[in-house]
PDB file of N, CA and C in Angstrom:
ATOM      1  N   UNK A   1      60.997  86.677  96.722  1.00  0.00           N
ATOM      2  CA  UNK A   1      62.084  86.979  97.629  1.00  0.00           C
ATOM      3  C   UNK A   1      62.518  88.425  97.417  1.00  0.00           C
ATOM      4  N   UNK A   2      62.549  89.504  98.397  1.00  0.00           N
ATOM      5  CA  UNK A   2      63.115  90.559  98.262  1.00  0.00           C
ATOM      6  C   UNK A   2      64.901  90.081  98.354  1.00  0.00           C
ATOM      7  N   UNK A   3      64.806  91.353  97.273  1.00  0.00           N
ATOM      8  CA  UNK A   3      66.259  91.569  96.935  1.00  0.00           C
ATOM      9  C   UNK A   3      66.786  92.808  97.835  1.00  0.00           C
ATOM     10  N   UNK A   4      68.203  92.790  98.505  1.00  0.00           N
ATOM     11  CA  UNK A   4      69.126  93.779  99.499  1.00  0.00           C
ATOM     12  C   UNK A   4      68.790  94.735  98.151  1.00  0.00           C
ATOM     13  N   UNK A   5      68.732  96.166  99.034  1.00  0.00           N
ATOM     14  CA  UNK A   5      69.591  96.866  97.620  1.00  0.00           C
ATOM     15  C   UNK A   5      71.081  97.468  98.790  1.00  0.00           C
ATOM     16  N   UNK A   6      71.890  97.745  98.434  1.00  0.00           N
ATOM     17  CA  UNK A   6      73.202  98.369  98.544  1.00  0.00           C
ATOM     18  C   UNK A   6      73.438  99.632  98.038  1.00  0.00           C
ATOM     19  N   UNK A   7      73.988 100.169  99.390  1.00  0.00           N
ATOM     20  CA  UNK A   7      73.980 101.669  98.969  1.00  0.00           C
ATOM     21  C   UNK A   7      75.260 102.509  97.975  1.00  0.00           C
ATOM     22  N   UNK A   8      75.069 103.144  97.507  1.00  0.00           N
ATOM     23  CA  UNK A   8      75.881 103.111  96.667  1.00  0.00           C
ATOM     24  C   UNK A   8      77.280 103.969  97.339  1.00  0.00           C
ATOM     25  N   UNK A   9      78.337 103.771  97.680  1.00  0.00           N
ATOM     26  CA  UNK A   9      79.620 104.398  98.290  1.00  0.00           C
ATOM     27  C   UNK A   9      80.126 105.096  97.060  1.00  0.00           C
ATOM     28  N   UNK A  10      80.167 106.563  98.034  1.00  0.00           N
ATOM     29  CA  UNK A  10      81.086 107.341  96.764  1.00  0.00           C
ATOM     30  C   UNK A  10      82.486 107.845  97.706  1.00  0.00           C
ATOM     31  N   UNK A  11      83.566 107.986  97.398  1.00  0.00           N
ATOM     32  CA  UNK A  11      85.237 107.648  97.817  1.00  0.00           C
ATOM     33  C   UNK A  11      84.883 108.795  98.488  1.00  0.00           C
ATOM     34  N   UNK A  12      84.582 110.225  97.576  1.00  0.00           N
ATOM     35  CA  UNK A  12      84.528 111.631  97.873  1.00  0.00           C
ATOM     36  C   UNK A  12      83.656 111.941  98.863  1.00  0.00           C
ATOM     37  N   UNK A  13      82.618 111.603  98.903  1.00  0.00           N
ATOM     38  CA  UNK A  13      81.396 111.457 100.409  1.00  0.00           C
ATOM     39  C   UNK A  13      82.274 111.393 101.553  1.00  0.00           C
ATOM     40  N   UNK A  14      82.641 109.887 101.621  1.00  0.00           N
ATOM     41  CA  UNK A  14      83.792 109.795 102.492  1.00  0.00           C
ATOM     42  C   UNK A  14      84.877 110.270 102.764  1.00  0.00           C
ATOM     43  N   UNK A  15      85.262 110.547 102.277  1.00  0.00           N
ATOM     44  CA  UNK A  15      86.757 111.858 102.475  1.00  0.00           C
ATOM     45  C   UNK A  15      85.858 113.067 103.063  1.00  0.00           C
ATOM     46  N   UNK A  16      85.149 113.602 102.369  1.00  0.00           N
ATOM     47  CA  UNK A  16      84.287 114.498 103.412  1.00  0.00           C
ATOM     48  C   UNK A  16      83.935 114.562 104.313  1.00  0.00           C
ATOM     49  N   UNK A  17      83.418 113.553 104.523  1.00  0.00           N
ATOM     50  CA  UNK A  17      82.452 113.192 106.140  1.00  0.00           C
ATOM     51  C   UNK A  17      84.018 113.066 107.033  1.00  0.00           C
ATOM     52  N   UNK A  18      84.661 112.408 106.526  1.00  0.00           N
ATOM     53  CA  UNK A  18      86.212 111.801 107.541  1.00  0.00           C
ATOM     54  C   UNK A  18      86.541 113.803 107.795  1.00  0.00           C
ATOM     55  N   UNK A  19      86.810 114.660 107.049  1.00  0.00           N
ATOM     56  CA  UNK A  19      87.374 115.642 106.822  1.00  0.00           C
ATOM     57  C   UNK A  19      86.685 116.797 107.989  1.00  0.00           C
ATOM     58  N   UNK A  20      85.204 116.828 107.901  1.00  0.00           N
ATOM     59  CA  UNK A  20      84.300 117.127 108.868  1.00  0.00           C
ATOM     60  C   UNK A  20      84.399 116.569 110.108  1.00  0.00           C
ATOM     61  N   UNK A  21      84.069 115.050 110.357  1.00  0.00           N
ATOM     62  CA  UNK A  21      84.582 115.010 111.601  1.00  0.00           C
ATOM     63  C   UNK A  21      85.586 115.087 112.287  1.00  0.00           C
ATOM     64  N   UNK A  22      86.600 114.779 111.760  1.00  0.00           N
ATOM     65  CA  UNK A  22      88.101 115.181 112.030  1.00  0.00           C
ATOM     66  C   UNK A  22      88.007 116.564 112.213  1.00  0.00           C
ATOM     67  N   UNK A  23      87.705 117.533 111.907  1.00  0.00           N
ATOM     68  CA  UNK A  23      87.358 118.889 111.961  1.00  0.00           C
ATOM     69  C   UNK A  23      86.775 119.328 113.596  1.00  0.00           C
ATOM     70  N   UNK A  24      85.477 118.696 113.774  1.00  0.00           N
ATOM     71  CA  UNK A  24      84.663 118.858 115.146  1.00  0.00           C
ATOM     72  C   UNK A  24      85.333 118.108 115.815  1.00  0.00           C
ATOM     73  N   UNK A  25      86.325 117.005 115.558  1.00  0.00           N
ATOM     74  CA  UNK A  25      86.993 116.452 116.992  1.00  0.00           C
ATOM     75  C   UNK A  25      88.040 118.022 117.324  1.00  0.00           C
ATOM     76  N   UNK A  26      88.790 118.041 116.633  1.00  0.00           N
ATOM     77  CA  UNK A  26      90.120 118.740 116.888  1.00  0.00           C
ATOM     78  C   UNK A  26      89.134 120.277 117.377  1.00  0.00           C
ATOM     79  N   UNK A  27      87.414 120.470 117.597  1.00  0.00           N
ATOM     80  CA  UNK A  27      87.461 121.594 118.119  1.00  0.00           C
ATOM     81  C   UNK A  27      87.157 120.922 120.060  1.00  0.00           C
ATOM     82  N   UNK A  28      87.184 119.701 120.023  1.00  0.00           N
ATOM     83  CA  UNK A  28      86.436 119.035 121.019  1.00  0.00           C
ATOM     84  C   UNK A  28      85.547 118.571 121.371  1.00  0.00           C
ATOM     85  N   UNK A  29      84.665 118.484 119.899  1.00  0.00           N
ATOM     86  CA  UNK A  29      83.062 117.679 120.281  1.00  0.00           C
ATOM     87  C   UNK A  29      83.345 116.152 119.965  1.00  0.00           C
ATOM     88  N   UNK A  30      82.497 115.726 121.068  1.00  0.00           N
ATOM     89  CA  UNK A  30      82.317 114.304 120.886  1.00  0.00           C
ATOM     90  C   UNK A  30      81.718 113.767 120.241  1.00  0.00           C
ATOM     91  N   UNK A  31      81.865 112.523 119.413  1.00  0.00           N
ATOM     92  CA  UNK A  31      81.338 111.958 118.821  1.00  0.00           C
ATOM     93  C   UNK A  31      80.481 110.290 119.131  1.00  0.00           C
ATOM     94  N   UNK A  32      79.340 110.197 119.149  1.00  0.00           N
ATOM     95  CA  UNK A  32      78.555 109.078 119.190  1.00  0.00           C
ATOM     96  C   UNK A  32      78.229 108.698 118.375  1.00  0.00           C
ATOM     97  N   UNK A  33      77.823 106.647 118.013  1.00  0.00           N
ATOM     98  CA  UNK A  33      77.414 106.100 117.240  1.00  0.00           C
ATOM     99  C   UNK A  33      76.414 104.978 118.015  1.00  0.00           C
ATOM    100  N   UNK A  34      75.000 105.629 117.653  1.00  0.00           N
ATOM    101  CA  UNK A  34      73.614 104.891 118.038  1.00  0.00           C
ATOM    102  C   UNK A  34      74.105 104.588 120.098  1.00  0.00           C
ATOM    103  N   UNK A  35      74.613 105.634 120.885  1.00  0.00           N
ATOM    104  CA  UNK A  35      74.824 105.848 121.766  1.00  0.00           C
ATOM    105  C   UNK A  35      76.277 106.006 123.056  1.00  0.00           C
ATOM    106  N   UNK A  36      76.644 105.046 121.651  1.00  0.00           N
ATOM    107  CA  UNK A  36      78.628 104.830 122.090  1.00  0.00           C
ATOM    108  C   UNK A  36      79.274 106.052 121.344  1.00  0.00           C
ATOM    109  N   UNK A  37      80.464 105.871 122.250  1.00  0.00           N
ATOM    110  CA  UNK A  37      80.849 107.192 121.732  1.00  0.00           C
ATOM    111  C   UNK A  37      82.278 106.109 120.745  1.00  0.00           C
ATOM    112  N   UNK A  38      82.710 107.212 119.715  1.00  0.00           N
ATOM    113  CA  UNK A  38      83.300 106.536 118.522  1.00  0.00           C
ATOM    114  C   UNK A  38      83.927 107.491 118.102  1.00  0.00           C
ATOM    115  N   UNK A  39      84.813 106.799 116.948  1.00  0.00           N
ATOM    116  CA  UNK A  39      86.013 107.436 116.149  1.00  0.00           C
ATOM    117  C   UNK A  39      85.259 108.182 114.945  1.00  0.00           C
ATOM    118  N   UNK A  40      86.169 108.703 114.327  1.00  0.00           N
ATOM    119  CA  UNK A  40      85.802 109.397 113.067  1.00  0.00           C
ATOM    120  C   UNK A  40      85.500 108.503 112.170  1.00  0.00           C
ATOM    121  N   UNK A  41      86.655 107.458 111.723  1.00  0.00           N
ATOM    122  CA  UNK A  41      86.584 106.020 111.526  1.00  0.00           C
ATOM    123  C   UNK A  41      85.830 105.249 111.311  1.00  0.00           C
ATOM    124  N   UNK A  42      85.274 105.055 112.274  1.00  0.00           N
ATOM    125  CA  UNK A  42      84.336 103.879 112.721  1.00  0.00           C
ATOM    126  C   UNK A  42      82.882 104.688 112.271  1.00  0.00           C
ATOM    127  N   UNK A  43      82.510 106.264 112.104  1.00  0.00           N
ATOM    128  CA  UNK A  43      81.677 106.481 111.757  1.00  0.00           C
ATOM    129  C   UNK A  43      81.073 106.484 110.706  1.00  0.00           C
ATOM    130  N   UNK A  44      82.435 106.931 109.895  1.00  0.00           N
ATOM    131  CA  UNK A  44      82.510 107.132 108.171  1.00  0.00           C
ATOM    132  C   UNK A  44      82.567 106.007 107.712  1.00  0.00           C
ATOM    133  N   UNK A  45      82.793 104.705 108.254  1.00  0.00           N
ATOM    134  CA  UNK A  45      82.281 103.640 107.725  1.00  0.00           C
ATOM    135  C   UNK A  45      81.011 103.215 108.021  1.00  0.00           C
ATOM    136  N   UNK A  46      80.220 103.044 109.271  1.00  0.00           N
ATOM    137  CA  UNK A  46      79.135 102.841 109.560  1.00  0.00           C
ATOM    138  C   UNK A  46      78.132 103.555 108.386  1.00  0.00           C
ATOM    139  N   UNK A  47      78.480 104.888 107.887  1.00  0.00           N
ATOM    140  CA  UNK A  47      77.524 105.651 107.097  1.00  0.00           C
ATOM    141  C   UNK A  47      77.438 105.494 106.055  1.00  0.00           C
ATOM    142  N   UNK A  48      78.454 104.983 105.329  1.00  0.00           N
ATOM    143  CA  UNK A  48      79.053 105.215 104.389  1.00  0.00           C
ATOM    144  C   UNK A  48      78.360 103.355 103.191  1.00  0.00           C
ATOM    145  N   UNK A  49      78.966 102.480 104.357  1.00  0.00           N
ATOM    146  CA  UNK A  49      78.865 100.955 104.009  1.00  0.00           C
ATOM    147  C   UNK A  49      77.082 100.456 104.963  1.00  0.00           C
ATOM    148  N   UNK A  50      76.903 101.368 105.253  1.00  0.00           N
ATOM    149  CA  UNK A  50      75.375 100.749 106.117  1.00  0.00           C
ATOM    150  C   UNK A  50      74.266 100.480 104.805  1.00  0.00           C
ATOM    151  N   UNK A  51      73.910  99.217 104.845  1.00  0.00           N
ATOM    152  CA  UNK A  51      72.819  99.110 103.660  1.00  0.00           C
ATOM    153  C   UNK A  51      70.953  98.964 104.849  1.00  0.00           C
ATOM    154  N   UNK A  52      70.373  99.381 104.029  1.00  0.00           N
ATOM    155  CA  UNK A  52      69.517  99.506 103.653  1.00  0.00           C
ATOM    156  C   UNK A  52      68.927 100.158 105.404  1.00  0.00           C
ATOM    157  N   UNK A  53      70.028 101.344 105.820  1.00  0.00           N
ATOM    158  CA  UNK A  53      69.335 102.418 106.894  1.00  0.00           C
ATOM    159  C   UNK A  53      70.363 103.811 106.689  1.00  0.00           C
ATOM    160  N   UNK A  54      69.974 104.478 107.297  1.00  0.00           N
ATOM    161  CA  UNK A  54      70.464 105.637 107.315  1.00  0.00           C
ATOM    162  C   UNK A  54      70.704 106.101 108.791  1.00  0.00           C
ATOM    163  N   UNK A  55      71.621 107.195 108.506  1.00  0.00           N
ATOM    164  CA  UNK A  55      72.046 107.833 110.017  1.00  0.00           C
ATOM    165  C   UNK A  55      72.030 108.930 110.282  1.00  0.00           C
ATOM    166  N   UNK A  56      70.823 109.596 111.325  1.00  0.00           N
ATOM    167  CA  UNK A  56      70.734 110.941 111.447  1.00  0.00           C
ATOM    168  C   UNK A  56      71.468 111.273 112.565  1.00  0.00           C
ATOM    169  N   UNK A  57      72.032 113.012 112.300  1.00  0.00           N
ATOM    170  CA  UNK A  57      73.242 113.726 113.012  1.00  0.00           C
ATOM    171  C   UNK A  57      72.001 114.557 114.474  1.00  0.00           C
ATOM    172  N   UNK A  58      72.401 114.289 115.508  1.00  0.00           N
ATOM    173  CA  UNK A  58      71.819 115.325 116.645  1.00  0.00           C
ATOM    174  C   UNK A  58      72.519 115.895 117.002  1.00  0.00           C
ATOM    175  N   UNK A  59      72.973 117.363 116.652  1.00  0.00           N
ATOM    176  CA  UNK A  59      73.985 118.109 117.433  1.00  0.00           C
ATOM    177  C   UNK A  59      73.361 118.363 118.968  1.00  0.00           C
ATOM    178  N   UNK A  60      74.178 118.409 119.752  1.00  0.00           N
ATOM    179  CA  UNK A  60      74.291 118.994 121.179  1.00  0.00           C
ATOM    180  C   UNK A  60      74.887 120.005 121.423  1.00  0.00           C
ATOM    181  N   UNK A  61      74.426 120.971 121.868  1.00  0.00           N
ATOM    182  CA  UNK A  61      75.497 122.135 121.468  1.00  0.00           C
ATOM    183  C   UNK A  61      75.048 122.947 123.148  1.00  0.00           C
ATOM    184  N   UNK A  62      76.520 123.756 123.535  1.00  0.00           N
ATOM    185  CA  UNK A  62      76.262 123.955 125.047  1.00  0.00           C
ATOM    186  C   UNK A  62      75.315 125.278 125.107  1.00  0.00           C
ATOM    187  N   UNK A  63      75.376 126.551 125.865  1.00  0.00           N
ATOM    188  CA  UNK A  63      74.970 127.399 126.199  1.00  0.00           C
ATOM    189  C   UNK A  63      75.314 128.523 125.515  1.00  0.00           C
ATOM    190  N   UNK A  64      75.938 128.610 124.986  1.00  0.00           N
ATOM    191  CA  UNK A  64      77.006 129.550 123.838  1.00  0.00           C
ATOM    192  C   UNK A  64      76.852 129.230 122.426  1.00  0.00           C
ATOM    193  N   UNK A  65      76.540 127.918 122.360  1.00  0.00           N
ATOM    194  CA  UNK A  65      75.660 127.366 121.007  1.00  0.00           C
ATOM    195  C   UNK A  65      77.180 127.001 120.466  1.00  0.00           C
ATOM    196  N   UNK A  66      77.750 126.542 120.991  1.00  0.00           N
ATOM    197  CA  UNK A  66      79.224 125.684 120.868  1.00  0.00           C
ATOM    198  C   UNK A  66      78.843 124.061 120.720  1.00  0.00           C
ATOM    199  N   UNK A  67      79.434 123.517 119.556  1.00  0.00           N
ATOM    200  CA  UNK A  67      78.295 121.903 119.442  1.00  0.00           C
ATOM    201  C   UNK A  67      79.416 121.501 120.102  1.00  0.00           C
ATOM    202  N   UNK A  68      78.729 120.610 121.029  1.00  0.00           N
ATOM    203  CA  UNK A  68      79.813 119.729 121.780  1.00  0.00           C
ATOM    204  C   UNK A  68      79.714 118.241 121.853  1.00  0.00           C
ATOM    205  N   UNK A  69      78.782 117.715 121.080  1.00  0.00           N
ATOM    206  CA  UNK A  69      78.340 116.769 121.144  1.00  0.00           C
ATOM    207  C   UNK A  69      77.858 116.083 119.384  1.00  0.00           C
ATOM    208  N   UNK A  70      78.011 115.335 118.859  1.00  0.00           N
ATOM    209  CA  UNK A  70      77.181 114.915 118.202  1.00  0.00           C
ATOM    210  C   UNK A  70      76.805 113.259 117.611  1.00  0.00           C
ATOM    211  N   UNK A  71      75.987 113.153 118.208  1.00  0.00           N
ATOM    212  CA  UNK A  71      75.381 111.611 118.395  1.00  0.00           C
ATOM    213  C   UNK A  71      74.867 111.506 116.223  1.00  0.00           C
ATOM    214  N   UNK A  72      75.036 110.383 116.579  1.00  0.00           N
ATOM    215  CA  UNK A  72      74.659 109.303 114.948  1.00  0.00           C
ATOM    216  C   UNK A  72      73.689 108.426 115.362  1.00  0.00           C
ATOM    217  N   UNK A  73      72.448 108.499 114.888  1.00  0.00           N
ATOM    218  CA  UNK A  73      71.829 107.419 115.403  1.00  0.00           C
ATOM    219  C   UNK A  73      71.004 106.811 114.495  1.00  0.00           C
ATOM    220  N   UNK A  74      70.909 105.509 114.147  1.00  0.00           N
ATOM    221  CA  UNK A  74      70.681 105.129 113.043  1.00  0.00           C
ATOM    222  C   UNK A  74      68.504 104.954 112.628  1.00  0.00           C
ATOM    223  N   UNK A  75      68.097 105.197 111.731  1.00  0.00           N
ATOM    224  CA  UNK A  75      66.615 105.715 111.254  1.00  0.00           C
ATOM    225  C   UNK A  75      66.796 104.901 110.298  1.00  0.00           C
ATOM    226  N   UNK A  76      65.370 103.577 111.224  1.00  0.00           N
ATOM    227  CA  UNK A  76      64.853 102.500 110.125  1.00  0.00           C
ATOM    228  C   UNK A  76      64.121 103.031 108.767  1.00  0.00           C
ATOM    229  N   UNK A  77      64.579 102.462 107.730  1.00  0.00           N
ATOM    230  CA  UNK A  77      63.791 102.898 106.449  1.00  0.00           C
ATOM    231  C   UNK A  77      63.100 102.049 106.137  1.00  0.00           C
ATOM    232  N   UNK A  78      61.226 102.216 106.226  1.00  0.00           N
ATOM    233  CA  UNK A  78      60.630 101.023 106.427  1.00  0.00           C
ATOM    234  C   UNK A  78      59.785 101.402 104.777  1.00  0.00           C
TER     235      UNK A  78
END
């Protein structure tokens, strides 16, 4: 029987990541999770407590190279 492994949560990761996105909201980029758009919240937990996948960042960024966008989308670890 395979055993889960669990990722390991560190408090400070999270305060970061919350600190960052909170950061790119207040300049106006949006935020997505695996296509919905989402809170800071709801992300930093998804990333943070997600076992056994990970979540890569796609910035979108406009014509001026202003990110206005940035999708989370989650990358099976096979």
């Amino acid at each position: 029987m395979r055993k889960k492994k669990h990722k390991y949560y560190n408090p400070a990761d999270a305060r970061a990541l919350f600190r960052e996105l909170r950061g790119y909201e207040r300049e106006g980029t949006q935020l997505f999770l695996d296509g919905y758009p989402c809170g800071t919240e709801d992300i930093v937990n998804a990333c943070m407590f997600a076992e056994e996948q990970v979540y890569m960042r796609d910035f979108i960024s406009d014509d001026k190279e202003k990110i206005k966008r940035i999708n989370f989308v989650k990358v099976d670890q096979k």
